[in-house]
N, C-alpha and C. Protein backbone atom coordinates (compact mmCIF):
# COMPACT_ATOMS: atom_id res chain seq x y z
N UNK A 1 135.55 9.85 188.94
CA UNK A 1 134.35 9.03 189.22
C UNK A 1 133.68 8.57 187.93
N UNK A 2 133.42 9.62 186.76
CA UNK A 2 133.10 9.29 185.53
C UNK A 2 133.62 8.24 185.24
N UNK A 3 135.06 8.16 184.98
CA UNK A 3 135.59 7.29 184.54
C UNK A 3 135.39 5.47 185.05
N UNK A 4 135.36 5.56 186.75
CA UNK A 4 135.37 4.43 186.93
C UNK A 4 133.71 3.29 186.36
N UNK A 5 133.05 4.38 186.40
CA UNK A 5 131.52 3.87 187.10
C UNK A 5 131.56 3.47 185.05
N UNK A 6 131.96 3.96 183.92
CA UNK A 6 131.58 3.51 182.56
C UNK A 6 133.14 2.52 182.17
N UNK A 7 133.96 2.21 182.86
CA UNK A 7 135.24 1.54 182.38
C UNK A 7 134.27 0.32 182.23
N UNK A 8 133.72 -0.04 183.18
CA UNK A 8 133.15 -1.29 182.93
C UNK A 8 132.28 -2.26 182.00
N UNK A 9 131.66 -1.25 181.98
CA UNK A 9 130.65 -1.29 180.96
C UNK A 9 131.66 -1.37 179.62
N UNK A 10 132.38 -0.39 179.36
CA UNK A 10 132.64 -0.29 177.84
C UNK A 10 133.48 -1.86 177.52
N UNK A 11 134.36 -2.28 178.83
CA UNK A 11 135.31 -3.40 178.78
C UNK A 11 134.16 -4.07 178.63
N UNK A 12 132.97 -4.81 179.05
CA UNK A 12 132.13 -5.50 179.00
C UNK A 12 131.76 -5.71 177.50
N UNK A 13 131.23 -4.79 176.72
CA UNK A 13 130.63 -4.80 175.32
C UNK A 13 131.90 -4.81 174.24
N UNK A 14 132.78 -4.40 174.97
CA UNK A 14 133.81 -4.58 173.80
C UNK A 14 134.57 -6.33 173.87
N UNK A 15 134.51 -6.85 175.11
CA UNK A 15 134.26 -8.63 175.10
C UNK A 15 133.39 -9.27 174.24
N UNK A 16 132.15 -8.49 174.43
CA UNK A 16 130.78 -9.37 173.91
C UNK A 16 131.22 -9.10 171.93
N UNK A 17 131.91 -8.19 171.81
CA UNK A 17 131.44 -7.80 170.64
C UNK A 17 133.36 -8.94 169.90
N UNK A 18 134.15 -9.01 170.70
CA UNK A 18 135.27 -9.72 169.76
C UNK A 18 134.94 -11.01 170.81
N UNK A 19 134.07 -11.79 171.10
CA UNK A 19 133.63 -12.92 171.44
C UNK A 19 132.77 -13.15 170.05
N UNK A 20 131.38 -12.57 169.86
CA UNK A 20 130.86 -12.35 168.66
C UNK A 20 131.86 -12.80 167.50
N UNK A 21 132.44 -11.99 167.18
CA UNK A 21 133.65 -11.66 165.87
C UNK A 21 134.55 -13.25 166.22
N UNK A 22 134.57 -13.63 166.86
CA UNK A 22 135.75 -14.95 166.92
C UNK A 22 134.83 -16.07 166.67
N UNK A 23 133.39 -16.04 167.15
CA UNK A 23 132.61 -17.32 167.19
C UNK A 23 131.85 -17.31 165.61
N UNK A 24 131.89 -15.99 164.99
CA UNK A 24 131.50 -16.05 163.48
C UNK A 24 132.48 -16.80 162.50
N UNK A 25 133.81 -16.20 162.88
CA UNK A 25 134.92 -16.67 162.34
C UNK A 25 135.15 -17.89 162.18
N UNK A 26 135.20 -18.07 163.28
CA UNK A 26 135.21 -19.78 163.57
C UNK A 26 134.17 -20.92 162.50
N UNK A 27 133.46 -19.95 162.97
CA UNK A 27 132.18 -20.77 162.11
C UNK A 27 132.48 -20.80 160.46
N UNK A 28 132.41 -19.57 159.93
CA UNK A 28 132.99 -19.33 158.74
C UNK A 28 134.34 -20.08 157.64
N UNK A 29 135.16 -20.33 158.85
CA UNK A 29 135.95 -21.60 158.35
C UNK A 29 135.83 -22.96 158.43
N UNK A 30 134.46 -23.03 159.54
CA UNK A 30 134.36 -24.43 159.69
C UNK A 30 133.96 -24.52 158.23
N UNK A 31 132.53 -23.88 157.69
CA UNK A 31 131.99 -23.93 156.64
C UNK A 31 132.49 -24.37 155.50
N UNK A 32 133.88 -23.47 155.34
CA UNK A 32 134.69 -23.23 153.93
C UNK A 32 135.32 -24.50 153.87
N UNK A 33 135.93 -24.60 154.92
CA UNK A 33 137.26 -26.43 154.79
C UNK A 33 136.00 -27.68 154.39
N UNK A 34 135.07 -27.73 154.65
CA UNK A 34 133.79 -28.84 154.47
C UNK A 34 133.61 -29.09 153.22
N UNK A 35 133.32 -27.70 152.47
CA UNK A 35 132.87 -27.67 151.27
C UNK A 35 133.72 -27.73 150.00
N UNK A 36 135.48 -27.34 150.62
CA UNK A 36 136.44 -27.05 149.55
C UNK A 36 137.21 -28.19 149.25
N UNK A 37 136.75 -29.28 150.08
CA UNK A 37 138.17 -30.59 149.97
C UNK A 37 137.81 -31.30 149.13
N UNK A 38 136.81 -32.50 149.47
CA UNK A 38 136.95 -33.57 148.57
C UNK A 38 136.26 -33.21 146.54
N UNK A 39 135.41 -31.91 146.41
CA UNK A 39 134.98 -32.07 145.03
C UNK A 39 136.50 -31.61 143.99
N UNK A 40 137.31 -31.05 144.84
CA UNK A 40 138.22 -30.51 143.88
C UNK A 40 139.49 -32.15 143.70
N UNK A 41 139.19 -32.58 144.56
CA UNK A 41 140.17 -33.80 144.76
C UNK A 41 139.72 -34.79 143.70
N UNK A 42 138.54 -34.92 143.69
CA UNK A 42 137.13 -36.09 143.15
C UNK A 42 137.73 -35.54 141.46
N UNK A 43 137.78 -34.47 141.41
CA UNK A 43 137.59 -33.52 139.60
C UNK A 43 139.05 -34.04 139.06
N UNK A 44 139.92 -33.94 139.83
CA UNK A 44 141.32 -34.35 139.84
C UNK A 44 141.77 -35.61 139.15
N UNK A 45 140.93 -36.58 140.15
CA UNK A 45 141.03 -37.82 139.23
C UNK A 45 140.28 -38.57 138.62
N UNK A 46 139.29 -37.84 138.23
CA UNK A 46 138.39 -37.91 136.94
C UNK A 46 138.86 -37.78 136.03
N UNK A 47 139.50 -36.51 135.63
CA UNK A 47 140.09 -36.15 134.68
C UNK A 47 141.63 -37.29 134.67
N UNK A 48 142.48 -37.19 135.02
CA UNK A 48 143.58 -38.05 134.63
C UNK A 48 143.42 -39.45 134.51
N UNK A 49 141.98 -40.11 135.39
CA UNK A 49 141.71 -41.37 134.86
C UNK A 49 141.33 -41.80 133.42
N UNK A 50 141.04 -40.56 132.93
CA UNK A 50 140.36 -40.45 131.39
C UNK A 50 141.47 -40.65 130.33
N UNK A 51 142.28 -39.64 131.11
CA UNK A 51 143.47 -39.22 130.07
C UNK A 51 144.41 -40.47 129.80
N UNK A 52 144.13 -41.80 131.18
CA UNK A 52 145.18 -42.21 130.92
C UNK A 52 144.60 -43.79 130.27
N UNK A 53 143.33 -43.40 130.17
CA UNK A 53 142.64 -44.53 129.53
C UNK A 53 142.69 -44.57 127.84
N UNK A 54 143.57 -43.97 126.90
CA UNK A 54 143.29 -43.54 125.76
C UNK A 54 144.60 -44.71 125.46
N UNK A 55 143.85 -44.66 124.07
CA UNK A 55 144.63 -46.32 123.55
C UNK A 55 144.86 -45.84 122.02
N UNK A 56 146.14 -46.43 121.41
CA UNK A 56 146.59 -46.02 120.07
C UNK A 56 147.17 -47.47 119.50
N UNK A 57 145.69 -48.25 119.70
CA UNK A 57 146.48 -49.79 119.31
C UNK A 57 145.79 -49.89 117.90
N UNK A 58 146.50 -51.05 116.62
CA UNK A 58 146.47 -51.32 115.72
C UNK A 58 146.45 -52.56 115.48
N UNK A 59 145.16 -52.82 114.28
CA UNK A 59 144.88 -54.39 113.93
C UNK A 59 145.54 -54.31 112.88
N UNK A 60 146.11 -55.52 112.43
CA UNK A 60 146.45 -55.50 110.79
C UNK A 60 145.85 -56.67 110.25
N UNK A 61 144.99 -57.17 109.81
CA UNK A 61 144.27 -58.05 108.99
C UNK A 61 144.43 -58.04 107.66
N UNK A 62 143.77 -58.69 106.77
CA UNK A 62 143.55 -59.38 105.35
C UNK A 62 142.28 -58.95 105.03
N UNK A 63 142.34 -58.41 103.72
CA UNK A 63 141.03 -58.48 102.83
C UNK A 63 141.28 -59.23 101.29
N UNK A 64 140.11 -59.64 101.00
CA UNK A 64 140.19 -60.26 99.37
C UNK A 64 139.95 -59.61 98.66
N UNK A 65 140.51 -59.62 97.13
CA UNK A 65 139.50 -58.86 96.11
C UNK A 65 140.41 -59.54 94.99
N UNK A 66 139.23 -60.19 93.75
CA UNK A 66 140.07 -60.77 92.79
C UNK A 66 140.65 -62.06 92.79
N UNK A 67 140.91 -62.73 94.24
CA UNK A 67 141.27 -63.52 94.54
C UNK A 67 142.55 -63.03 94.91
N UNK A 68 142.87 -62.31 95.30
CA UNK A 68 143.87 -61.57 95.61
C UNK A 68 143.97 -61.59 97.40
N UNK A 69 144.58 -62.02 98.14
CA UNK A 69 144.70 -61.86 99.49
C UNK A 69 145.45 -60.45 99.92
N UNK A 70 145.52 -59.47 100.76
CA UNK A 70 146.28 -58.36 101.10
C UNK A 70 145.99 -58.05 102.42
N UNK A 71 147.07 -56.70 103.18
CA UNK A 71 146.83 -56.61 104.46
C UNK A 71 146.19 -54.52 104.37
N UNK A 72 145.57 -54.94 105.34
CA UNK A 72 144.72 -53.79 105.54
C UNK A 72 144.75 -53.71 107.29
N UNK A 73 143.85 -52.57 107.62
CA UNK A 73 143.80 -52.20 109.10
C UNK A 73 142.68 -52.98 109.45
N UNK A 74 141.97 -52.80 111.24
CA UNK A 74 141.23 -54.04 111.48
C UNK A 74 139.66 -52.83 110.81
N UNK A 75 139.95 -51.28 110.29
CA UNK A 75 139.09 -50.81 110.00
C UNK A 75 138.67 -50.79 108.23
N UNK A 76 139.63 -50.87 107.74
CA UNK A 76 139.59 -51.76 106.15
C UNK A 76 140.23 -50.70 105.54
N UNK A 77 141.26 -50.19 105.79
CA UNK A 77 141.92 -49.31 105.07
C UNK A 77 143.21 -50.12 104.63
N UNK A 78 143.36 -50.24 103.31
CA UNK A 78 144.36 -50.41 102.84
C UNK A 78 145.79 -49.76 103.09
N UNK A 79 146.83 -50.88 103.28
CA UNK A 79 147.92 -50.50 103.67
C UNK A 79 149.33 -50.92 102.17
N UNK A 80 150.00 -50.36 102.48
CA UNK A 80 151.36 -50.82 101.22
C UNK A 80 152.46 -50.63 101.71
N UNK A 81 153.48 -51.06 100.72
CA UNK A 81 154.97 -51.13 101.02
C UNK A 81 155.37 -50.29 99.53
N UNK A 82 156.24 -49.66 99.95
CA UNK A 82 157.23 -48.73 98.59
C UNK A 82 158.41 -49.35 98.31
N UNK A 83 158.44 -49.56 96.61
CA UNK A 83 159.47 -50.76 96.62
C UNK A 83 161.36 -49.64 96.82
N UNK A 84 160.85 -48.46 97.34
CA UNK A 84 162.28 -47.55 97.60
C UNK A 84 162.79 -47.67 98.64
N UNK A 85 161.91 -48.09 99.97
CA UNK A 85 162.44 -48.63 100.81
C UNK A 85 163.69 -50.09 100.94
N UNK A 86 164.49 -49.70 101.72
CA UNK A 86 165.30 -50.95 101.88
C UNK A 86 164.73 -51.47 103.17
N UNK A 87 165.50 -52.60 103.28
CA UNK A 87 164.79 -53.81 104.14
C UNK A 87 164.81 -52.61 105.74
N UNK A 88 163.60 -52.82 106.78
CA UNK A 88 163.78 -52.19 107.95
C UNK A 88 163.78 -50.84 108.08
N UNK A 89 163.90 -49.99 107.02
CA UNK A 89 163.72 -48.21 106.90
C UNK A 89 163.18 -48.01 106.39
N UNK A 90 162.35 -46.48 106.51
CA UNK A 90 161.70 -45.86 105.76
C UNK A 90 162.62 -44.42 104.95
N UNK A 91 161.90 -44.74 103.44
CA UNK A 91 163.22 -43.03 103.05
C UNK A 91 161.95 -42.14 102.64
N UNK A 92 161.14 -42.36 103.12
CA UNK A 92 159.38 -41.33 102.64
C UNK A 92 159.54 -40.42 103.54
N UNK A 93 160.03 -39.56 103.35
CA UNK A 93 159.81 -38.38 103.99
C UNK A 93 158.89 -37.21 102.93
N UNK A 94 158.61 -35.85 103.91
CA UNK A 94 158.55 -34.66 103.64
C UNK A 94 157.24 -34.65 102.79
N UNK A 95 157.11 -34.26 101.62
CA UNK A 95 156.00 -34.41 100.30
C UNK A 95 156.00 -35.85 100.54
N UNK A 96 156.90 -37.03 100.02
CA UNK A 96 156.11 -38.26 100.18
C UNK A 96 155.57 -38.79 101.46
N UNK A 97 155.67 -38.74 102.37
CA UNK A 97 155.26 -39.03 103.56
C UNK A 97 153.81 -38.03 103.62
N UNK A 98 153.88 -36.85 102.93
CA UNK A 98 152.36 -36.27 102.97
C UNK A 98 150.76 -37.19 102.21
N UNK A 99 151.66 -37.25 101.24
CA UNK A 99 150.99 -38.11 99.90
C UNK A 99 150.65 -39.72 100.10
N UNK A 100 151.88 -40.29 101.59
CA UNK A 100 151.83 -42.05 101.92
C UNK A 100 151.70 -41.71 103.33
N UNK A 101 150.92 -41.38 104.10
CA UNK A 101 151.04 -41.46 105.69
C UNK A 101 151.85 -42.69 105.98
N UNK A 102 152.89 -42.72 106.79
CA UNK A 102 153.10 -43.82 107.58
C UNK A 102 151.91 -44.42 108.71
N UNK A 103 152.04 -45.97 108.22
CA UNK A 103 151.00 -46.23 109.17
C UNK A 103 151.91 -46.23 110.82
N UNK A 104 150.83 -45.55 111.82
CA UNK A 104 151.83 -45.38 113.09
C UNK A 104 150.99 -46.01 114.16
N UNK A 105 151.22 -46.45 115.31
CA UNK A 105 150.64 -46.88 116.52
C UNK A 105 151.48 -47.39 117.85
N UNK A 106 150.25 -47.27 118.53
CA UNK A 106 151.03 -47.60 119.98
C UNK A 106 151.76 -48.75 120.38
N UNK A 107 150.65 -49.78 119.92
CA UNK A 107 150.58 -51.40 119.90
C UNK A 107 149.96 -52.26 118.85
N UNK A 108 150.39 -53.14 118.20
CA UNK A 108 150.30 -53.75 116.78
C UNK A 108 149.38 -55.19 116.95
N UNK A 109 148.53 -55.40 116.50
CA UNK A 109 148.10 -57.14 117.09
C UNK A 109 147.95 -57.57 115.77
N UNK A 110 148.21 -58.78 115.26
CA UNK A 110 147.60 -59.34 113.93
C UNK A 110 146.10 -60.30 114.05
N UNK A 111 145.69 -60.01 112.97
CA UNK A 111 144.49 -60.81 113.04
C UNK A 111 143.95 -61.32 111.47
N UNK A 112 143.08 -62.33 110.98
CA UNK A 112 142.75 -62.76 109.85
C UNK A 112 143.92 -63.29 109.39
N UNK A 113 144.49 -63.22 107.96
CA UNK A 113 145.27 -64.27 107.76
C UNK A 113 146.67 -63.05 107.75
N UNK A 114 146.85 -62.25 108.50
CA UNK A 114 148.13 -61.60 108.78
C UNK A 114 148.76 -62.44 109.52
N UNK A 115 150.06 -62.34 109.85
CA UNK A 115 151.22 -62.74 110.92
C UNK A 115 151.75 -62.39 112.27
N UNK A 116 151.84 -62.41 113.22
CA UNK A 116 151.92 -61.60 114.02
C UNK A 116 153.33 -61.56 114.43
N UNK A 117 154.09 -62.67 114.10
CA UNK A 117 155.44 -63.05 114.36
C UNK A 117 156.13 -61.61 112.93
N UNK A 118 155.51 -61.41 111.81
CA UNK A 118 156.04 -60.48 110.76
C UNK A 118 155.83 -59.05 111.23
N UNK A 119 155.19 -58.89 112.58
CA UNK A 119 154.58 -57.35 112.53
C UNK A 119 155.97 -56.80 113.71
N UNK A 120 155.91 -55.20 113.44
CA UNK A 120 157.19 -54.91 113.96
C UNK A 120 157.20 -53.43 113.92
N UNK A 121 157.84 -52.50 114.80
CA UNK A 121 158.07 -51.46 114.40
C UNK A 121 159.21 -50.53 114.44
N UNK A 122 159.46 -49.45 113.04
CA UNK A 122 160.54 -49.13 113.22
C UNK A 122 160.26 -47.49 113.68
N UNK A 123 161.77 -46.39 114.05
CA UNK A 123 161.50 -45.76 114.54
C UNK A 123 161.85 -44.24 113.31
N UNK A 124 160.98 -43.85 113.42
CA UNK A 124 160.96 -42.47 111.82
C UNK A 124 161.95 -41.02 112.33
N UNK A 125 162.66 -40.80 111.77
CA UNK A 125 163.46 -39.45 112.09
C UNK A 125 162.73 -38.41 113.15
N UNK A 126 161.20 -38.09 112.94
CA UNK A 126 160.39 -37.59 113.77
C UNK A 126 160.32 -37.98 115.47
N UNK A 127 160.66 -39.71 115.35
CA UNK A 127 160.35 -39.73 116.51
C UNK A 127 159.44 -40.65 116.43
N UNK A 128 158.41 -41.09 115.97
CA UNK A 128 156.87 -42.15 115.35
C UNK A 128 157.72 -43.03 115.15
N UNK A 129 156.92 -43.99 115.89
CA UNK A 129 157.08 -45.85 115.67
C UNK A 129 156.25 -45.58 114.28
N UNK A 130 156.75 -46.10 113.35
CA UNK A 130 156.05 -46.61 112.22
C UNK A 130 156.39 -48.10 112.09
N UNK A 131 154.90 -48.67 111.57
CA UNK A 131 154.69 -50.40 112.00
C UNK A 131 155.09 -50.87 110.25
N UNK A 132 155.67 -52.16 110.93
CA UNK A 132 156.47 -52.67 109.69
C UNK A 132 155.77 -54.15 109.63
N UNK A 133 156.00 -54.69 108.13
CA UNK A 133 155.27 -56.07 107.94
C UNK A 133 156.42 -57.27 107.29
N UNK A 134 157.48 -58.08 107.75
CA UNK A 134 158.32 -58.67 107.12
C UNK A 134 159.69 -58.06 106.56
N UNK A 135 159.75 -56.56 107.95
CA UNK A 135 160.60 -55.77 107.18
C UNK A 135 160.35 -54.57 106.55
N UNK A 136 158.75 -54.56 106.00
CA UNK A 136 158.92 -53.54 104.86
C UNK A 136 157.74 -52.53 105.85
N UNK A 137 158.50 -51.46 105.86
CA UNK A 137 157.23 -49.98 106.05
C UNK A 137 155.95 -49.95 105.90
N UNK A 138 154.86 -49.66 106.60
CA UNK A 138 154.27 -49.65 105.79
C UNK A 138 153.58 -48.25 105.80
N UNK A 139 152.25 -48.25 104.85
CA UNK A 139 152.29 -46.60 105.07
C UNK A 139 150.65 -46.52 104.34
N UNK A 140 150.12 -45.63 104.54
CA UNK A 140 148.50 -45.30 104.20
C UNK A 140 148.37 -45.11 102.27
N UNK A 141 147.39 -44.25 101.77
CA UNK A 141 147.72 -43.67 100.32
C UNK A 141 146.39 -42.62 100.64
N UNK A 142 146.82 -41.40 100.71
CA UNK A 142 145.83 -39.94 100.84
C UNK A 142 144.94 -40.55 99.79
N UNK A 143 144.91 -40.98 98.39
CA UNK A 143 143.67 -40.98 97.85
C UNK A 143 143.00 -41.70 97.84
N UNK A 144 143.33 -42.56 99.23
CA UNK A 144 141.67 -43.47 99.32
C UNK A 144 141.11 -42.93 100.63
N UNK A 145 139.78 -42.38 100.01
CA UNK A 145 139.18 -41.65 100.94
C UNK A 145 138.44 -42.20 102.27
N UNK A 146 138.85 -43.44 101.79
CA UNK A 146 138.36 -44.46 102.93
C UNK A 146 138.21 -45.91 103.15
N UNK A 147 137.43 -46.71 103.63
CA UNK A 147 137.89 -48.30 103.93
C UNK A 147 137.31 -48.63 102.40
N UNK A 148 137.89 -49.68 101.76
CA UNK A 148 137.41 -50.56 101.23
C UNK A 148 137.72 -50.14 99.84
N UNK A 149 139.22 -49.12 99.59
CA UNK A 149 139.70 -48.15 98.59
C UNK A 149 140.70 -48.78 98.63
N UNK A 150 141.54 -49.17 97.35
CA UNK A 150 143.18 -49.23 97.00
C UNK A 150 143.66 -48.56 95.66
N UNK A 151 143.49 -47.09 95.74
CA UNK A 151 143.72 -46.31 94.86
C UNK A 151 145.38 -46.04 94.35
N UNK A 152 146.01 -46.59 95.43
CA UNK A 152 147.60 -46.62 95.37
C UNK A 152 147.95 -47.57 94.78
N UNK A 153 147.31 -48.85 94.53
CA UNK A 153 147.89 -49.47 94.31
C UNK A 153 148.88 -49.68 92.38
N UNK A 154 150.11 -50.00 92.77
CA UNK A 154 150.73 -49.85 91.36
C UNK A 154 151.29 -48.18 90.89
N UNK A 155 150.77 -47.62 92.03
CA UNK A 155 151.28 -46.05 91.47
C UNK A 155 152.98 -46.16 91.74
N UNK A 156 153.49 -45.17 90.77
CA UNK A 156 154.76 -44.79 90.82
C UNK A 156 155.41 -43.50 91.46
N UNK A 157 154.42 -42.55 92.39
CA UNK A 157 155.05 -41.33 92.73
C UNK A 157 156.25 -41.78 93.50
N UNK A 158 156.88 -40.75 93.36
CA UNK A 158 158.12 -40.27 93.74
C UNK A 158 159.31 -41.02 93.73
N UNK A 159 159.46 -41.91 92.74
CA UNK A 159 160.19 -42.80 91.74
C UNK A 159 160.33 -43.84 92.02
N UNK A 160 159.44 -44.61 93.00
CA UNK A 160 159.77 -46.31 92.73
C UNK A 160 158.04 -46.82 93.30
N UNK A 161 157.52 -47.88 92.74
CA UNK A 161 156.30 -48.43 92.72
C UNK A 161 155.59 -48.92 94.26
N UNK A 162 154.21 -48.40 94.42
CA UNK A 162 154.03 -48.64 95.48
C UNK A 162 152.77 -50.48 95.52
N UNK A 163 152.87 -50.96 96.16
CA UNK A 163 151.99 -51.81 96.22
C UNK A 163 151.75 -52.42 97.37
N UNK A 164 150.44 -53.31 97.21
CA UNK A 164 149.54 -53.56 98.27
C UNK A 164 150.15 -55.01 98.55
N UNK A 165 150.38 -55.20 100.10
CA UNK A 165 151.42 -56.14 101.15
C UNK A 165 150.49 -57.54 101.03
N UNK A 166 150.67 -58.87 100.83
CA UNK A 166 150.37 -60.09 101.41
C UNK A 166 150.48 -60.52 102.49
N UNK A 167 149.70 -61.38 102.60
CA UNK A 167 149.98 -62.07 103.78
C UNK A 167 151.62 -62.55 104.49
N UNK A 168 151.99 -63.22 103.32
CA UNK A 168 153.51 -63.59 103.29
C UNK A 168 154.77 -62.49 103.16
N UNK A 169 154.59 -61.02 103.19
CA UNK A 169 155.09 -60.28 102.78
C UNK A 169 155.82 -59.61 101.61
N UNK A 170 155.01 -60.28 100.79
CA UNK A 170 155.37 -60.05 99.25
C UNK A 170 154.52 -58.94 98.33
N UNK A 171 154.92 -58.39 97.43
CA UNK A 171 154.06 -57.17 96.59
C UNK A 171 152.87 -58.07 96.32
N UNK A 172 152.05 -57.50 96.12
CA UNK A 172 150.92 -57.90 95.63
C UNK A 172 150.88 -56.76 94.07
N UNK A 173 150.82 -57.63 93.14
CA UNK A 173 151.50 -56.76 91.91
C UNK A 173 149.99 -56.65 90.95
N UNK A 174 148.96 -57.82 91.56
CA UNK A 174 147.73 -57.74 90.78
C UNK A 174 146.84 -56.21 90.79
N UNK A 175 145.94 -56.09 89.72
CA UNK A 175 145.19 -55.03 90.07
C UNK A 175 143.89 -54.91 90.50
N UNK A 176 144.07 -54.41 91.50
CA UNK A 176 143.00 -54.41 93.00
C UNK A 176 142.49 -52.52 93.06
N UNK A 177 141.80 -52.43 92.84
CA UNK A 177 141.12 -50.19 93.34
C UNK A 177 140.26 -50.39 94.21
N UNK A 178 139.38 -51.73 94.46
CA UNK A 178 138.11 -51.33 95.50
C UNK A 178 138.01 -52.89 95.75
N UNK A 179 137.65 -53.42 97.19
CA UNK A 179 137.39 -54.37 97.98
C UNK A 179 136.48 -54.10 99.19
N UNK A 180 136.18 -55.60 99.85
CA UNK A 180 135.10 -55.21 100.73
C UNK A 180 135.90 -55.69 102.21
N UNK A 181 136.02 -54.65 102.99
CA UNK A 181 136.68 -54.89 103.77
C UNK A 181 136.27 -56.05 104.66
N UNK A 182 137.24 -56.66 105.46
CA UNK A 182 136.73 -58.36 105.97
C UNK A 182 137.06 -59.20 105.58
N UNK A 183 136.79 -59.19 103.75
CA UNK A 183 136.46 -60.19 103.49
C UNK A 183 138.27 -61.11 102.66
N UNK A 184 138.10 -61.90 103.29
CA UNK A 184 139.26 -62.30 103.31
C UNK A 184 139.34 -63.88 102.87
N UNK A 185 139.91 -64.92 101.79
CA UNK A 185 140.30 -65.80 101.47
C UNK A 185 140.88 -66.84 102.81
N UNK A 186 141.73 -66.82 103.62
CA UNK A 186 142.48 -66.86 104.22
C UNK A 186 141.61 -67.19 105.99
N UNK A 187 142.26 -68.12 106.42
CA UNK A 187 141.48 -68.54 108.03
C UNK A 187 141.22 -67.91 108.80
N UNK A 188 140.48 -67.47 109.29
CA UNK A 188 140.57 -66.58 110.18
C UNK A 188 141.29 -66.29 111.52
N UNK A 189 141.55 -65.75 112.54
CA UNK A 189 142.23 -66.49 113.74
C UNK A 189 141.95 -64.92 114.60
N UNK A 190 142.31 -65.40 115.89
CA UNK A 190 141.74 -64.43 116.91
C UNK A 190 143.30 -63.22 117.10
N UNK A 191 142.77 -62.27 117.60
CA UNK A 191 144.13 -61.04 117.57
C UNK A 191 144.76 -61.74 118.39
N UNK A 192 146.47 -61.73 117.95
CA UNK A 192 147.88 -61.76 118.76
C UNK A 192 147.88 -61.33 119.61
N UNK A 193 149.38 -61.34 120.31
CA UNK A 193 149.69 -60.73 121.69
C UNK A 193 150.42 -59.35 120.65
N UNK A 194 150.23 -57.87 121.19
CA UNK A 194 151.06 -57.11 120.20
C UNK A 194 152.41 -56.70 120.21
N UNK A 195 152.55 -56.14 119.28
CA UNK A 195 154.15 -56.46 118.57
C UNK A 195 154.69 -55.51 119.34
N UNK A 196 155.77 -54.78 118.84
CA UNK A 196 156.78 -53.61 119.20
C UNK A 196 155.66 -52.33 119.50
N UNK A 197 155.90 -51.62 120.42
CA UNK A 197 154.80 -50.52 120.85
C UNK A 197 155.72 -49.45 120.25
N UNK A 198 154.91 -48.09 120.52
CA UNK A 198 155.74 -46.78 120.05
C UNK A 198 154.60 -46.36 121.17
N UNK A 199 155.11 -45.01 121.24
CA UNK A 199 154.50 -43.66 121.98
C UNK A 199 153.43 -42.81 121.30
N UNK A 200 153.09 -43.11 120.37
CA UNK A 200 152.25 -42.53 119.38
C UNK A 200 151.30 -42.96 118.38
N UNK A 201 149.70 -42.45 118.23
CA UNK A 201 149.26 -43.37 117.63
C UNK A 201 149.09 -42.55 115.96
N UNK A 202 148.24 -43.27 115.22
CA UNK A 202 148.57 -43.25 113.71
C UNK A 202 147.22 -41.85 113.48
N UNK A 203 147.08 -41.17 114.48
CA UNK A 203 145.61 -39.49 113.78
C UNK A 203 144.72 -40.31 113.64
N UNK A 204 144.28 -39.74 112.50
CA UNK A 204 143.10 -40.08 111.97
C UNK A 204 143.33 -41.54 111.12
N UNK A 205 143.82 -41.56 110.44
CA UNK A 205 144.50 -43.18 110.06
C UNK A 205 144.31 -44.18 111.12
N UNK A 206 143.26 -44.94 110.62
CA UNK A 206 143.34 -46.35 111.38
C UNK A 206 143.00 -47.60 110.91
């Protein structure tokens, strides 16, 4: 008799109580799926829209000094050719390549009295498009600490003469150490369509 008269009861509260437990549950995931979808999705392509917005393109322009016409970056850093190079290669490696950065980039445009039909790039043992002007390499000089410096120019490290590029692609053999970047002899004209791309842009060099 015990038994029958409390079966009921206990079956009763033990319903109420995993009715309870299922309608929390329920709820509990409604909650979680609401809150977990779209900010992690949103973060997702924030980030790779950023990443894929990054650009490693290169001006090559003209500056004057002396009456001297030459090619530089569109940020006024002087650029050169090593007369050790043969036509289309670079042989600057290792220590010289520390001492001459190759100038490197993604995409090349000419502008001021540069060429855009002369701009070009070749490909460096590493792997780096390094950008070429009429053929010839071209490449940075560590001791100009910055725009509007041609401290390379006429030096002889590592046994053949380096000098600062023309318009026409010829040495520029005059002596040039400091110019104002811009300023240029030569017509001006609006940036090209750009040259040969590479996968890589030029660091801190620009």
């Amino acid at each position: 008799m015990r038994n029958s008269k409390t079966t009921p009861a206990r079956l009763g509260a033990a319903v109420a109580v995993v009715g309870a437990g299922m309608a929390a549950a329920l709820l509990a995931a409604c909650s979680s799926g609401g809150s977990s979808s779209a900010p992690a999705a949103g973060g997702s392509s924030a980030a790779s829209g950023s990443a894929a917005g990054s650009s490693g393109a290169m001006v090559i322009t003209t500056a004057s000094a002396g009456g001297t016409t030459f090619l530089t970056t569109g940020s006024g850093r002087a650029v050169y050719l090593w007369a050790k190079d043969t036509s289309g290669q670079s042989v600057c490696t290792g220590a010289c390549a520390g001492s001459w950065p190759p100038v490197t980039a993604s995409s090349v445009t000419a502008s001021g009295g540069a060429k855009a039909t002369d701009l070009s790039t070749i490909t460096r043992s590493d792997g780096t498009k390094q950008v070429t002007y009429d053929g010839h390499a071209l490449y940075y000089y560590a001791g100009d600490s910055g725009s509007g410096m041609a401290n390379g120019q006429a030096s002889d490290q590592f046994g053949a003469k380096w000098w600062l590029v023309s318009p026409a692609g010829t040495d520029v053999t005059g002596s040039v150490n400091a110019f104002t970047p811009g300023s240029t002899g030569s017509g001006g004209s609006s940036p090209s369509a750009p040259a040969t791309g590479s996968s890589s842009a030029g660091g801190g060099w620009s």
